[in-house]
N, C-alpha and C. Protein backbone atom coordinates (compact mmCIF):
# COMPACT_ATOMS: atom_id res chain seq x y z
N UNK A 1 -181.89 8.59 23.72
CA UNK A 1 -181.67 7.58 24.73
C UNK A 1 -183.00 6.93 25.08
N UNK A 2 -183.16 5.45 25.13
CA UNK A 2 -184.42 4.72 25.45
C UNK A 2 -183.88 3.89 26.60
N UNK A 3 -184.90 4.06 27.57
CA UNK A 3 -184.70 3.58 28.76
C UNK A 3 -186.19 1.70 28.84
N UNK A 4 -185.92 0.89 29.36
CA UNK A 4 -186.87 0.09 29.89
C UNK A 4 -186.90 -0.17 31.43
N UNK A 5 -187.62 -0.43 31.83
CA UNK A 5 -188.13 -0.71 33.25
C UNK A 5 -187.25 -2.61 33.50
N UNK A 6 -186.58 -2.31 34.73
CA UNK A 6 -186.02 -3.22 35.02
C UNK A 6 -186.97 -3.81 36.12
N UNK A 7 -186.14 -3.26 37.24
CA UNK A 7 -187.19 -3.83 38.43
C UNK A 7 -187.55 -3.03 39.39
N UNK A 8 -188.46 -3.61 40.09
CA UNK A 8 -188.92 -3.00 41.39
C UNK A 8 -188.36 -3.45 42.60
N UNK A 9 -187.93 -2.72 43.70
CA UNK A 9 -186.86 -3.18 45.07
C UNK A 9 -187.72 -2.57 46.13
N UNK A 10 -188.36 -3.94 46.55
CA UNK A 10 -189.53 -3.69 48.24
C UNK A 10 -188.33 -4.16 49.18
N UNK A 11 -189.05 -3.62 50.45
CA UNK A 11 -188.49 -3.86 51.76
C UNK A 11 -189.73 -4.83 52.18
N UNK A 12 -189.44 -5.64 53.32
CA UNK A 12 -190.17 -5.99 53.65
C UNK A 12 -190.14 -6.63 55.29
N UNK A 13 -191.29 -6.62 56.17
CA UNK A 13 -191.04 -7.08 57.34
C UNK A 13 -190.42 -8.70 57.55
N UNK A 14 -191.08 -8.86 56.58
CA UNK A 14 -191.13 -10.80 56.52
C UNK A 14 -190.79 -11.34 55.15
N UNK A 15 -189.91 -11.50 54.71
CA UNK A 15 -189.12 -11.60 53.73
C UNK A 15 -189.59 -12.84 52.85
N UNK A 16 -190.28 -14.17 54.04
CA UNK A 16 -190.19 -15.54 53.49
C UNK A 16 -191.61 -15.48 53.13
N UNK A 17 -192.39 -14.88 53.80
CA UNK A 17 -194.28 -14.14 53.50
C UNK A 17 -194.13 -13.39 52.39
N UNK A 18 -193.59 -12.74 52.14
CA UNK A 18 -193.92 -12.02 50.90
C UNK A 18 -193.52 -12.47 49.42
N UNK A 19 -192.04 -13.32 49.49
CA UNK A 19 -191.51 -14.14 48.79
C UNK A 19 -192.73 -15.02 48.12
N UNK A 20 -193.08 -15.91 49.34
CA UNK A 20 -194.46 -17.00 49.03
C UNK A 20 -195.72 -15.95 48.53
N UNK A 21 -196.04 -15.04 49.02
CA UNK A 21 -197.09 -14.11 48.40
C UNK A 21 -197.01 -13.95 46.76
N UNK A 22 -195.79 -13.51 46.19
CA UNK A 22 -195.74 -13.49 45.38
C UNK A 22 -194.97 -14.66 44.56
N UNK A 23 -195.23 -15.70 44.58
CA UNK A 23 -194.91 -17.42 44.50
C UNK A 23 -196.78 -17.14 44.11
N UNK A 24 -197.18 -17.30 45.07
CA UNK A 24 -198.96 -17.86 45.20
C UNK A 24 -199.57 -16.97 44.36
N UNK A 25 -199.68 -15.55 44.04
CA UNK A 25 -200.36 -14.44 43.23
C UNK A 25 -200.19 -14.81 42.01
N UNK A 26 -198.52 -14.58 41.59
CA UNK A 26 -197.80 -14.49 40.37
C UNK A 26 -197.70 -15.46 39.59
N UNK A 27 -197.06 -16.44 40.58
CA UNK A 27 -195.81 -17.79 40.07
C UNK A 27 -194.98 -17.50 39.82
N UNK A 28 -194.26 -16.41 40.63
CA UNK A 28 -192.89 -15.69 40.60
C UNK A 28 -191.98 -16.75 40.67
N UNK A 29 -190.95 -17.03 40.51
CA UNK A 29 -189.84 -17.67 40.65
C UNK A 29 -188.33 -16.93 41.43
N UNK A 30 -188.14 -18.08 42.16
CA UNK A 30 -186.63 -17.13 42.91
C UNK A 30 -185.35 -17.92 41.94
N UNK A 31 -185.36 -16.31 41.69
CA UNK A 31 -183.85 -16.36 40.67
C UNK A 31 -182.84 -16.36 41.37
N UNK A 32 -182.80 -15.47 42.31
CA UNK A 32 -181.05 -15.62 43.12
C UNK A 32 -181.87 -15.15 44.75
N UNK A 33 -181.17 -15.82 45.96
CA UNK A 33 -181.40 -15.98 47.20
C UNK A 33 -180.10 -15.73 47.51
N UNK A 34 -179.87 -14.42 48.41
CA UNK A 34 -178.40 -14.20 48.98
C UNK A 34 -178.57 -13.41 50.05
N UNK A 35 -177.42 -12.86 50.44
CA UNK A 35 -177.15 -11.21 51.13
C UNK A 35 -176.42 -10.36 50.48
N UNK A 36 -177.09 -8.61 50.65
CA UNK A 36 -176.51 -7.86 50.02
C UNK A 36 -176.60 -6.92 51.50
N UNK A 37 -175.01 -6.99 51.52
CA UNK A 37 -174.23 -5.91 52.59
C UNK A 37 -174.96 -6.31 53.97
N UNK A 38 -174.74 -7.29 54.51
CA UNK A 38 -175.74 -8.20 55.65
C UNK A 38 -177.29 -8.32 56.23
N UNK A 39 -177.78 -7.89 54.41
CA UNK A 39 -179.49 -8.21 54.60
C UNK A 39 -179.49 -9.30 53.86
N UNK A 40 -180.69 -9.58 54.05
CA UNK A 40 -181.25 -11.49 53.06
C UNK A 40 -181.80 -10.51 52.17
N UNK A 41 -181.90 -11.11 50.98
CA UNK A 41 -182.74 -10.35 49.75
C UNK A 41 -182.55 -11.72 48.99
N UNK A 42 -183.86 -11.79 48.22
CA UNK A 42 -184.29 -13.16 47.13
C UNK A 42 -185.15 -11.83 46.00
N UNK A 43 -184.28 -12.58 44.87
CA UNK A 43 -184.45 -11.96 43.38
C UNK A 43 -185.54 -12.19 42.80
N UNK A 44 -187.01 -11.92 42.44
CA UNK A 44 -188.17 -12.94 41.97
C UNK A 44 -187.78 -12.67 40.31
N UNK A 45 -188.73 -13.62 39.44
CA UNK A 45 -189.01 -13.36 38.27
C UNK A 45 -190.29 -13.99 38.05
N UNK A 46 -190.98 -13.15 36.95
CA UNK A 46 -192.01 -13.71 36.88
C UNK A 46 -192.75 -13.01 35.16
N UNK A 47 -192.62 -13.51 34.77
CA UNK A 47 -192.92 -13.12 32.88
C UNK A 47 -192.18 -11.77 32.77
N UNK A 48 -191.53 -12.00 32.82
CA UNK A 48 -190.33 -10.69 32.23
C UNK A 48 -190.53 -9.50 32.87
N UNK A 49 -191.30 -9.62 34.12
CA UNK A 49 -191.24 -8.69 35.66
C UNK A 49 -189.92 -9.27 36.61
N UNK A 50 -189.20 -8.41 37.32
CA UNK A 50 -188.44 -8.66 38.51
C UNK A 50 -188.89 -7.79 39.72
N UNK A 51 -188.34 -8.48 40.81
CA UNK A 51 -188.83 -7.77 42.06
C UNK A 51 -187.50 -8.25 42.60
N UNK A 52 -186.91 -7.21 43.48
CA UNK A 52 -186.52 -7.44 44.87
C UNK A 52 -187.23 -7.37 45.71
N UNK A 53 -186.38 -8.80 46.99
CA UNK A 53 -187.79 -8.45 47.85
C UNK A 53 -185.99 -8.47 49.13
N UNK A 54 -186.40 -7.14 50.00
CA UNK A 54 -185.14 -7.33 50.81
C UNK A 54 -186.05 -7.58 52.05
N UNK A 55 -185.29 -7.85 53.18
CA UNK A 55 -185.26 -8.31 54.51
C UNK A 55 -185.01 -7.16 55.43
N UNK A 56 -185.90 -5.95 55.44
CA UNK A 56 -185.43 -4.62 56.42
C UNK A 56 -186.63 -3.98 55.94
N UNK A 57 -186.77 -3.98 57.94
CA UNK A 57 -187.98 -3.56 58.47
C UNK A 57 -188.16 -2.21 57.58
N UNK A 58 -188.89 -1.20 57.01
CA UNK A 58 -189.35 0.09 56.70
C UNK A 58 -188.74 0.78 57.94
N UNK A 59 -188.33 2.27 58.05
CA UNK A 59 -188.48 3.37 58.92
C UNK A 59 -189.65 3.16 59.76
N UNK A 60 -190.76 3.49 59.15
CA UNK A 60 -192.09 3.55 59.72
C UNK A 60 -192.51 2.12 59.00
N UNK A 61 -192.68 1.22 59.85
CA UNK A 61 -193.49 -0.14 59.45
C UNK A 61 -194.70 -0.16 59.26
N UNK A 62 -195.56 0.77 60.04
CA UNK A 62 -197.16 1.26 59.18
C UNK A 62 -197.12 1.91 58.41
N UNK A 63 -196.45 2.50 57.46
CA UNK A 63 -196.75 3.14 56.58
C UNK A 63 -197.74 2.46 55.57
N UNK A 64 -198.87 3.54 55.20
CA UNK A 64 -199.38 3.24 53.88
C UNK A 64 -199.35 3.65 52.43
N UNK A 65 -199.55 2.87 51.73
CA UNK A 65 -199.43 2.93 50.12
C UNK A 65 -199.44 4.82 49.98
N UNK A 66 -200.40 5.14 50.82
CA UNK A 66 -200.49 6.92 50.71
C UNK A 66 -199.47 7.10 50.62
N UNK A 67 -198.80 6.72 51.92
CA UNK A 67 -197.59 7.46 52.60
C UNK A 67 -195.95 7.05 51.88
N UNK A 68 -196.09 6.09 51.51
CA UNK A 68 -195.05 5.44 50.58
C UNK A 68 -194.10 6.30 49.61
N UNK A 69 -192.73 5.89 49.13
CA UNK A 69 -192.52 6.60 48.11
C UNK A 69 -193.35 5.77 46.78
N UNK A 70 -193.62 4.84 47.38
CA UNK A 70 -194.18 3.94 45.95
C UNK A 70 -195.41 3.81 46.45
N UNK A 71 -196.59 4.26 45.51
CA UNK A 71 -197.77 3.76 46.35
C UNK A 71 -198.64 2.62 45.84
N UNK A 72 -197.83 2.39 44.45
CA UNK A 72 -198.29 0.98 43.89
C UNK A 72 -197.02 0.81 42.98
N UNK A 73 -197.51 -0.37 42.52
CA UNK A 73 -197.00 -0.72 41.13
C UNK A 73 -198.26 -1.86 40.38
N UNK A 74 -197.86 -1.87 38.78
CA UNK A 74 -199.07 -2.43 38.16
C UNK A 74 -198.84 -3.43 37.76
N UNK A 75 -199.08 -4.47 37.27
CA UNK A 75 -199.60 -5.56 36.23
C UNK A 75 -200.49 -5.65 35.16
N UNK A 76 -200.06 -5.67 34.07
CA UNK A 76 -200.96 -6.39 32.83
C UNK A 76 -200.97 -7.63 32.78
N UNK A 77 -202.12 -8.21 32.90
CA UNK A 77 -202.04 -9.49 31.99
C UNK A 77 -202.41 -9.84 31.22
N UNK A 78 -202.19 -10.81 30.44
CA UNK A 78 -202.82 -10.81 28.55
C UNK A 78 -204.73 -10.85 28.47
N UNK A 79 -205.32 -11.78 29.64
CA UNK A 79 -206.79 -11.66 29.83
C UNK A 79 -207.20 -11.11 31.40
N UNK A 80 -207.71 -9.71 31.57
CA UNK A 80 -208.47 -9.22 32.48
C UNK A 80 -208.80 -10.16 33.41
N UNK A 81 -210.10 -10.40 32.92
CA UNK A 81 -211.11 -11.00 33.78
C UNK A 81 -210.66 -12.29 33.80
N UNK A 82 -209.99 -13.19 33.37
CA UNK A 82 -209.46 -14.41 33.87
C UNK A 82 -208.38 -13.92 35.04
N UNK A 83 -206.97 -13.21 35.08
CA UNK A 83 -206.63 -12.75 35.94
C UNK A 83 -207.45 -12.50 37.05
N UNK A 84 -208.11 -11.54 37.06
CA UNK A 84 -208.94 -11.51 38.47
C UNK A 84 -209.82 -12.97 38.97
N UNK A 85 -210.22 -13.70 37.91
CA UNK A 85 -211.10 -14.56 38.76
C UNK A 85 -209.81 -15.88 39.50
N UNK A 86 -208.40 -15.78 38.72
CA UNK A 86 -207.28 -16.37 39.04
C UNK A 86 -206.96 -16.14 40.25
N UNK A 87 -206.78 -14.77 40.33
CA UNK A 87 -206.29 -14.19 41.78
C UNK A 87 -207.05 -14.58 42.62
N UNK A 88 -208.42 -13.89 42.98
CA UNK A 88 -209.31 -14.63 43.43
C UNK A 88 -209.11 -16.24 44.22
N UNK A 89 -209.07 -16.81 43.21
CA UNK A 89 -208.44 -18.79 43.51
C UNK A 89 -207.40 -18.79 44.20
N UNK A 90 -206.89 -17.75 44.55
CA UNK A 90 -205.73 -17.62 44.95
C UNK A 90 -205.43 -17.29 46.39
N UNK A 91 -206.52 -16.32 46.71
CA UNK A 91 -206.59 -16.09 47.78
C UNK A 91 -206.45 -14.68 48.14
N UNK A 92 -206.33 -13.36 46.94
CA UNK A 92 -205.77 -12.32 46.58
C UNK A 92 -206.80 -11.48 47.58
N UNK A 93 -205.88 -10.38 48.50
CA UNK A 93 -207.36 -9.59 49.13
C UNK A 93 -207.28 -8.74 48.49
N UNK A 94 -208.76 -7.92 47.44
CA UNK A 94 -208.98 -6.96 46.87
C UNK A 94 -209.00 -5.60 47.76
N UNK A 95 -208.43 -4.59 47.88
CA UNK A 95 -208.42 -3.22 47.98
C UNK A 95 -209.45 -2.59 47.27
N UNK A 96 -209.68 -2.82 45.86
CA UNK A 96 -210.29 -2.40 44.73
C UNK A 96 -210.68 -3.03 44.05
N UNK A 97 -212.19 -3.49 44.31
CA UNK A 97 -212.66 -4.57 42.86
C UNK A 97 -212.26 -3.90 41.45
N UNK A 98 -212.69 -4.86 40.40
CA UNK A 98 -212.34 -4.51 39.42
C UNK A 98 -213.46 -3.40 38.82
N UNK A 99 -213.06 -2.09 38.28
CA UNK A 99 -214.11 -0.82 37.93
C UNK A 99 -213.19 -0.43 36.78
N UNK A 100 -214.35 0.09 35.67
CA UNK A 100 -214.17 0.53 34.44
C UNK A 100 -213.04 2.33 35.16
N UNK A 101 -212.21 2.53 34.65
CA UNK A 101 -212.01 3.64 34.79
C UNK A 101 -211.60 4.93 33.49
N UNK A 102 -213.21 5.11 32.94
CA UNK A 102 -213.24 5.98 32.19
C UNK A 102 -212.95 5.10 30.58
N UNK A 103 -213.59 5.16 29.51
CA UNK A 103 -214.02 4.20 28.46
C UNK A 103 -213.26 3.08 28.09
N UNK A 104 -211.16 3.31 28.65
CA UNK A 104 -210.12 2.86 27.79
C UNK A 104 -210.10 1.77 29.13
N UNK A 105 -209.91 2.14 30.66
CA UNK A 105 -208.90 1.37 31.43
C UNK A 105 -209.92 0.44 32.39
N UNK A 106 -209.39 -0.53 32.92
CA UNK A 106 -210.25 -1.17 33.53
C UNK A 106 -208.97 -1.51 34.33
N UNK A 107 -209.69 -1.45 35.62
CA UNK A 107 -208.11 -1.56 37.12
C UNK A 107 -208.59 -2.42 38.15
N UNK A 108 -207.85 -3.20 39.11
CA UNK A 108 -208.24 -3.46 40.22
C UNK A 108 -206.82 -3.18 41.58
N UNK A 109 -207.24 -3.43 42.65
CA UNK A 109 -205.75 -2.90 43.49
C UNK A 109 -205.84 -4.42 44.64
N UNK A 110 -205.06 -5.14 44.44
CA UNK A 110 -204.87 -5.79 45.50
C UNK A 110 -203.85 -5.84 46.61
N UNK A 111 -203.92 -6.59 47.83
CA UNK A 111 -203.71 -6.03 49.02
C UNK A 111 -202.22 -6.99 49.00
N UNK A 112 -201.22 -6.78 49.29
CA UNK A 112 -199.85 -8.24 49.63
C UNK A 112 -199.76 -7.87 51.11
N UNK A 113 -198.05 -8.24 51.25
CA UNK A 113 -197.39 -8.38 52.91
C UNK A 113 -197.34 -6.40 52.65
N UNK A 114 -196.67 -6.26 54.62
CA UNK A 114 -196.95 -4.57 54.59
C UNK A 114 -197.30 -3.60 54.06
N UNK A 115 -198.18 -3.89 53.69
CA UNK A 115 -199.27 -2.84 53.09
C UNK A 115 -198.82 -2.80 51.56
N UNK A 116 -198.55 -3.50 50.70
CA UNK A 116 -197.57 -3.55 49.63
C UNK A 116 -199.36 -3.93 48.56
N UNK A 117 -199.18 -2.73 47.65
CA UNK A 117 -200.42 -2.25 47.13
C UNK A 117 -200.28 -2.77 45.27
N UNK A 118 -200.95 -3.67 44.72
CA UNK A 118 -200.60 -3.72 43.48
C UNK A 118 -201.96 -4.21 42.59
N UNK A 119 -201.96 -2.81 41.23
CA UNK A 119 -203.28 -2.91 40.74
C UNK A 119 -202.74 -4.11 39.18
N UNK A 120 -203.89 -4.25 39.13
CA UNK A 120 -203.99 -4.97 37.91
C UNK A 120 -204.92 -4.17 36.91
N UNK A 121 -204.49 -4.03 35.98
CA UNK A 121 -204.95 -3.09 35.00
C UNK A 121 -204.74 -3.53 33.28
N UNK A 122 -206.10 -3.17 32.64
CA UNK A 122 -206.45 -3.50 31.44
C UNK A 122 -206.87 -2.21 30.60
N UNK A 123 -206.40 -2.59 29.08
CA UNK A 123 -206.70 -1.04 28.66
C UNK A 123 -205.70 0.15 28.54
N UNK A 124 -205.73 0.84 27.47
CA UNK A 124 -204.50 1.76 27.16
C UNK A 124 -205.28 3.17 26.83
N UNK A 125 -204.32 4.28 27.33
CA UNK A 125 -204.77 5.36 27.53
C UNK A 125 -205.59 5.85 26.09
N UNK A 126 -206.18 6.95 25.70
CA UNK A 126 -206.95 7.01 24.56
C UNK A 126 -206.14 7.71 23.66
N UNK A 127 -205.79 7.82 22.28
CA UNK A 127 -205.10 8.67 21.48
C UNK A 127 -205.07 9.93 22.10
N UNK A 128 -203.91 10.52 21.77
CA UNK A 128 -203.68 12.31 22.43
C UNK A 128 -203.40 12.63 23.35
N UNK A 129 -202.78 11.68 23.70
CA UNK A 129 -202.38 12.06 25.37
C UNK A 129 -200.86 11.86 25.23
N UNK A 130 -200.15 11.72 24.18
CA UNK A 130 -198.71 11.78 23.87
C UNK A 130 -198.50 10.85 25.23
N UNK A 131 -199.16 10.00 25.45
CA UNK A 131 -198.55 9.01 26.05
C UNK A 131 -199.12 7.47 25.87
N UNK A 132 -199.73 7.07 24.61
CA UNK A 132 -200.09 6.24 23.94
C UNK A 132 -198.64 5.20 23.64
């Protein structure tokens, strides 16, 4: 059985902020804008990534990326360092400049709406790690 990664489903305080956040970062696109079971939720797409983004507050609305069940999620993009100097133009607040991490990976973590944590990352793990 082979599984692929569909999407990712955020909550969010501010539904129409985070929507545009990831509009302005990405160039996400809204695929479908509705309600599911009397929340607002808008569908993004964005190069063969999806996101839900729903309309309901968190339990704990401070929670951080620590504290999260999700404490990130990642991005590749085809050029590194154009990405970052993109984001950047963009207005992206870094968490984590961009740092070599160890010979193969090169990462950065930027900041979105409620604490919503997402690295950008270059580089593939090294042979032997049966996860190549």
């Amino acid at each position: 059985m082979n599984y692929s990664f569909d999407h990712v489903h955020l909550q969010t305080t501010d539904l129409d902020a985070t929507v545009a956040w990831f509009e302005r970062m990405f160039d996400a696109r809204r695929l479908w804008i509705g309600e599911f079971k009397g929340t607002r939720i808008t569908h993004l797409g964005f190069h063969g990534t999806f996101v839900n983004v729903f309309h309901r507050p968190p339990a704990n609305p401070g929670v951080t990326p620590e504290d999260a069940v999700i404490h990130h999620f990642a991005m590749r993009p085809d050029d590194f360092d154009a990405a970052i100097a993109d984001l950047k133009r963009r207005g992206a607040r870094f968490h984590t400049e961009p740092a070599a991490v160890g010979p193969h990976l090169r990462v950065a973590f930027i900041e979105g709406p409620d604490n919503l944590r997402v690295e950008i990352i270059e580089g593939d793990l090294p042979e032997g790690t049966g996860l190549e």
